[in-house]
PDB file of N, CA and C in Angstrom:
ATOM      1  N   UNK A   1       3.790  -6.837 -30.370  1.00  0.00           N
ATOM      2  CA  UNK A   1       4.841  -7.107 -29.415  1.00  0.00           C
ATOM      3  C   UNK A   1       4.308  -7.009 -27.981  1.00  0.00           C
ATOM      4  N   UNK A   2       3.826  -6.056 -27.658  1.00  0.00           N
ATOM      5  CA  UNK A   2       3.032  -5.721 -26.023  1.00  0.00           C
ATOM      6  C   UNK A   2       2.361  -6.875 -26.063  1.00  0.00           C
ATOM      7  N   UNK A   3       1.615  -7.913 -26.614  1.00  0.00           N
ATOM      8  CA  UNK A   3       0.424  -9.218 -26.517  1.00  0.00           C
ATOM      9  C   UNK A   3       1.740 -10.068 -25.900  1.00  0.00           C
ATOM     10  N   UNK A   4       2.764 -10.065 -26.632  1.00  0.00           N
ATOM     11  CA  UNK A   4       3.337 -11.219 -26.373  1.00  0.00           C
ATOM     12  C   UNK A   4       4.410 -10.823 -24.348  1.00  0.00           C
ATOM     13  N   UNK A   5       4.421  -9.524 -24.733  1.00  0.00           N
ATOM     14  CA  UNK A   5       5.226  -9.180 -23.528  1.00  0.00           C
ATOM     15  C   UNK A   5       4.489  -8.011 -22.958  1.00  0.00           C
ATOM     16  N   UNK A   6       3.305  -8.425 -21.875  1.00  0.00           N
ATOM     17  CA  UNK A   6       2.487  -7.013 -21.856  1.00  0.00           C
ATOM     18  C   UNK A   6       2.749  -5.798 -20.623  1.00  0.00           C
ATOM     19  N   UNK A   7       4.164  -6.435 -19.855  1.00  0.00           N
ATOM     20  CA  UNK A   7       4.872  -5.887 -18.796  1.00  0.00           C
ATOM     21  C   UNK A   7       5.928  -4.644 -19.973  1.00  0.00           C
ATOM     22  N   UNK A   8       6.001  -4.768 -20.769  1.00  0.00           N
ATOM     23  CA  UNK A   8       6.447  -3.722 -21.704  1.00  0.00           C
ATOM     24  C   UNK A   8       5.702  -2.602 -22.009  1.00  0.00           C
ATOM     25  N   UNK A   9       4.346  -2.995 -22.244  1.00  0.00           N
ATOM     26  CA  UNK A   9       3.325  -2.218 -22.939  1.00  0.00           C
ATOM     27  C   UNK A   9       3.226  -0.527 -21.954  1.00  0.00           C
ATOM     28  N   UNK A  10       2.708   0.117 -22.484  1.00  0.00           N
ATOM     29  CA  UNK A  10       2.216   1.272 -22.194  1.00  0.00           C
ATOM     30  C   UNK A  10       1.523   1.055 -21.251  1.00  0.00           C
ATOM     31  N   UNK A  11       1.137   0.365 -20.678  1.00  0.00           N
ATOM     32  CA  UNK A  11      -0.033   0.400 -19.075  1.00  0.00           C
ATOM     33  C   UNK A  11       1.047   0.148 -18.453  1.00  0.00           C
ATOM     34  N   UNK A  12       2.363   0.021 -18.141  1.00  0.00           N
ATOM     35  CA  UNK A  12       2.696  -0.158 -17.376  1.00  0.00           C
ATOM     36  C   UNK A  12       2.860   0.664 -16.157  1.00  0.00           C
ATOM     37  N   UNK A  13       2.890   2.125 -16.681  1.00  0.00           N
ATOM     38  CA  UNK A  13       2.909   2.843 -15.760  1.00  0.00           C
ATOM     39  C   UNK A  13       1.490   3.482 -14.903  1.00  0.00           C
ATOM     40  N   UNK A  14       0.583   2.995 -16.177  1.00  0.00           N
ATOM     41  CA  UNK A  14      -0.879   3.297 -15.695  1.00  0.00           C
ATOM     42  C   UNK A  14      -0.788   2.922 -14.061  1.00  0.00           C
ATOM     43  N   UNK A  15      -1.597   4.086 -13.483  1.00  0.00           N
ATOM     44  CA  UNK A  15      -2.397   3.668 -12.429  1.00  0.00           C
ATOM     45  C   UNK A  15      -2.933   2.511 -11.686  1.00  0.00           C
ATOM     46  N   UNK A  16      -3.636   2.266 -12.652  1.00  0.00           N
ATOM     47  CA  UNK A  16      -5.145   1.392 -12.630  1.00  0.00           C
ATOM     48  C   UNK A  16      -4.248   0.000 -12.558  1.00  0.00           C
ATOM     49  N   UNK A  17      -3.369  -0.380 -13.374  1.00  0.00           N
ATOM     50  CA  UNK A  17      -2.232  -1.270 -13.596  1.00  0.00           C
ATOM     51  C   UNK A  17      -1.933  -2.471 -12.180  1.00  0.00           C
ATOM     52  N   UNK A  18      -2.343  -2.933 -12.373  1.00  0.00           N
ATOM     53  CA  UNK A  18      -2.437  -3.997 -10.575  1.00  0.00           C
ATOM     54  C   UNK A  18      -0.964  -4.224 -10.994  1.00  0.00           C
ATOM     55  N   UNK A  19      -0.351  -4.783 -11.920  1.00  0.00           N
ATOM     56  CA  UNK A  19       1.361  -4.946 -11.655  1.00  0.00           C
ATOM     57  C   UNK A  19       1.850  -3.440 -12.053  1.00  0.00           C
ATOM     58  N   UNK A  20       1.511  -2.269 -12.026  1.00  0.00           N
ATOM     59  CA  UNK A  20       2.830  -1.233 -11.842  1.00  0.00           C
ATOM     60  C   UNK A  20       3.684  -1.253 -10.494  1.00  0.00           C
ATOM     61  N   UNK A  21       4.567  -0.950 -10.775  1.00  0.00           N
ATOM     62  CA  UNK A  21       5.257  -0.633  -9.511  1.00  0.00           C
ATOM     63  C   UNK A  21       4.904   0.446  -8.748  1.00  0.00           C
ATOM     64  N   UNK A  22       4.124   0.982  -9.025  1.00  0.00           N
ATOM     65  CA  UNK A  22       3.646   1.447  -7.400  1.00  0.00           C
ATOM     66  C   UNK A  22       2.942   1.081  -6.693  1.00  0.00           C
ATOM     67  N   UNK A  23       1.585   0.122  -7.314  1.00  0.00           N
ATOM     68  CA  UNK A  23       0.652  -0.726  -6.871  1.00  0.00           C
ATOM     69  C   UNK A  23       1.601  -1.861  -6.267  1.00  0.00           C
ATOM     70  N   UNK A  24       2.765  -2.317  -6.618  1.00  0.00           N
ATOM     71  CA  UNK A  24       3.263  -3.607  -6.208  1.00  0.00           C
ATOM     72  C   UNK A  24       4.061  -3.026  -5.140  1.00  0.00           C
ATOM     73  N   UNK A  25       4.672  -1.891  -4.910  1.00  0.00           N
ATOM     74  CA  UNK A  25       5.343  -1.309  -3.797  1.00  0.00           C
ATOM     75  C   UNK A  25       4.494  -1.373  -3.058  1.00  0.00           C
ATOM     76  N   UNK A  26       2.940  -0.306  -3.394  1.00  0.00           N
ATOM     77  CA  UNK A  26       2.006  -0.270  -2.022  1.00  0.00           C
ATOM     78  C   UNK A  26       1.467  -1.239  -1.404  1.00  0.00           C
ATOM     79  N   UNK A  27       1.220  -2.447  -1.694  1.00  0.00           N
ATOM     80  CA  UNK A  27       0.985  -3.645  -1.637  1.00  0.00           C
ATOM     81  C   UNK A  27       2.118  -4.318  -0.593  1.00  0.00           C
ATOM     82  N   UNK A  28       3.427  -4.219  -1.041  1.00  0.00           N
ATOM     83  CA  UNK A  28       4.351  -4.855  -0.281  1.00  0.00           C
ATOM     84  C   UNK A  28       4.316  -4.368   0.795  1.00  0.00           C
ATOM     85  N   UNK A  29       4.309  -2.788   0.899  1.00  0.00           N
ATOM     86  CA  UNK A  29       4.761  -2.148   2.095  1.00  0.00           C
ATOM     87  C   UNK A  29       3.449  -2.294   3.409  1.00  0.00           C
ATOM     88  N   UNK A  30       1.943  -2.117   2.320  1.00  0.00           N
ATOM     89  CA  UNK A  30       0.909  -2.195   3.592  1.00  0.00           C
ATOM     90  C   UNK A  30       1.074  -4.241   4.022  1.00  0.00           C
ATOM     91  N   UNK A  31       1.413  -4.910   3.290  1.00  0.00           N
ATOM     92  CA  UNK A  31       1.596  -5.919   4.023  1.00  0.00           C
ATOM     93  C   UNK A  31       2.914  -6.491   5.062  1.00  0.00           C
ATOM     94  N   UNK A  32       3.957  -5.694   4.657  1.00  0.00           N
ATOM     95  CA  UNK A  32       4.937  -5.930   5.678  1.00  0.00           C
ATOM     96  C   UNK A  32       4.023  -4.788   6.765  1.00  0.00           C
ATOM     97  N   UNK A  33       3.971  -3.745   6.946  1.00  0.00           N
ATOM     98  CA  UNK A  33       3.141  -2.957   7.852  1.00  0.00           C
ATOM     99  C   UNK A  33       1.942  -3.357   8.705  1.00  0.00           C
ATOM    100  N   UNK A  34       1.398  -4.077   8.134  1.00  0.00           N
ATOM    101  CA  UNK A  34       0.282  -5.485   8.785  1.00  0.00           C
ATOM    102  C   UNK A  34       1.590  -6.248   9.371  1.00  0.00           C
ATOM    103  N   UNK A  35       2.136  -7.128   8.885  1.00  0.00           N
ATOM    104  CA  UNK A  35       2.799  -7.945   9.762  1.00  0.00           C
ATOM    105  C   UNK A  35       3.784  -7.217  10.833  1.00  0.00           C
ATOM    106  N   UNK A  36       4.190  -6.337  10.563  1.00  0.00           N
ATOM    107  CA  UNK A  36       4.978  -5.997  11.847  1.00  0.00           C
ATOM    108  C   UNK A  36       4.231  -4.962  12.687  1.00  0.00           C
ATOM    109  N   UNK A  37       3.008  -4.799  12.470  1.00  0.00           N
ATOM    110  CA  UNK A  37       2.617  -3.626  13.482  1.00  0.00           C
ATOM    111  C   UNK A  37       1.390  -4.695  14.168  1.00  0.00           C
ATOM    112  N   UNK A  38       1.132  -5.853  13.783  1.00  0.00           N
ATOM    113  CA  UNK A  38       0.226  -6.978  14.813  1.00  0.00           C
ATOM    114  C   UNK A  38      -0.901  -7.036  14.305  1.00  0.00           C
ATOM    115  N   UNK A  39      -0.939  -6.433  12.542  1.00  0.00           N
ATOM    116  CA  UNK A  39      -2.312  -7.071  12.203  1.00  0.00           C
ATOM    117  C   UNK A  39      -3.065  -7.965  11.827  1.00  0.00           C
ATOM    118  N   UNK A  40      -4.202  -8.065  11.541  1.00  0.00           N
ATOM    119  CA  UNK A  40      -4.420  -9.781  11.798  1.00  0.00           C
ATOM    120  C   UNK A  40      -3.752 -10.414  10.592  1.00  0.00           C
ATOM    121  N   UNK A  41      -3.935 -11.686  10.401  1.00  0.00           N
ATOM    122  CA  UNK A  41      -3.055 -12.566   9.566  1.00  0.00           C
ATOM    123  C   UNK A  41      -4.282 -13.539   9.194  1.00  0.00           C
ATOM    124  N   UNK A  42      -3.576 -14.013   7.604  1.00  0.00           N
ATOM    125  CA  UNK A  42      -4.811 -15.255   7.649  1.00  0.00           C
ATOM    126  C   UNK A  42      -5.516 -15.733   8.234  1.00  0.00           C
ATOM    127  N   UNK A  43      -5.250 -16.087   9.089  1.00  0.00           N
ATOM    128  CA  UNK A  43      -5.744 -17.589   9.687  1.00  0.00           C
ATOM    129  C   UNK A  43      -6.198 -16.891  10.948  1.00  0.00           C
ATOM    130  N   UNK A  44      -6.414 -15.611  11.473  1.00  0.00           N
ATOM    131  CA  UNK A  44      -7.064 -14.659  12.085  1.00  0.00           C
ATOM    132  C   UNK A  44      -8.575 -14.911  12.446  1.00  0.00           C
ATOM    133  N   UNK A  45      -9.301 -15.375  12.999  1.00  0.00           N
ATOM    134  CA  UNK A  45     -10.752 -15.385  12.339  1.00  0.00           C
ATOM    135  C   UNK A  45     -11.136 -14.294  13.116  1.00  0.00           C
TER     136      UNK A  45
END
């Protein structure tokens, strides 16, 4: 069942887990935090 749906599985809460939700929170938040505090942006060189 986890192969077919692996956002179910037991890693979800793992750490290491690039989609847990805390990795996807910390992610959101340091990039809204880049954009509103003037850091560079893509196209930045």
């Amino acid at each position: 069942m986890y192969d077919m749906y692996p956002d179910w599985g037991p890693a979800q809460h793992h750490p290491e887990n690039p989609r847990s939700h805390e990795n996807v929170s910390a992610a959101l938040q340091a990039s809204l935090d880049l954009r509103d505090n003037g850091g560079q942006r893509p196209d930045d060189n």
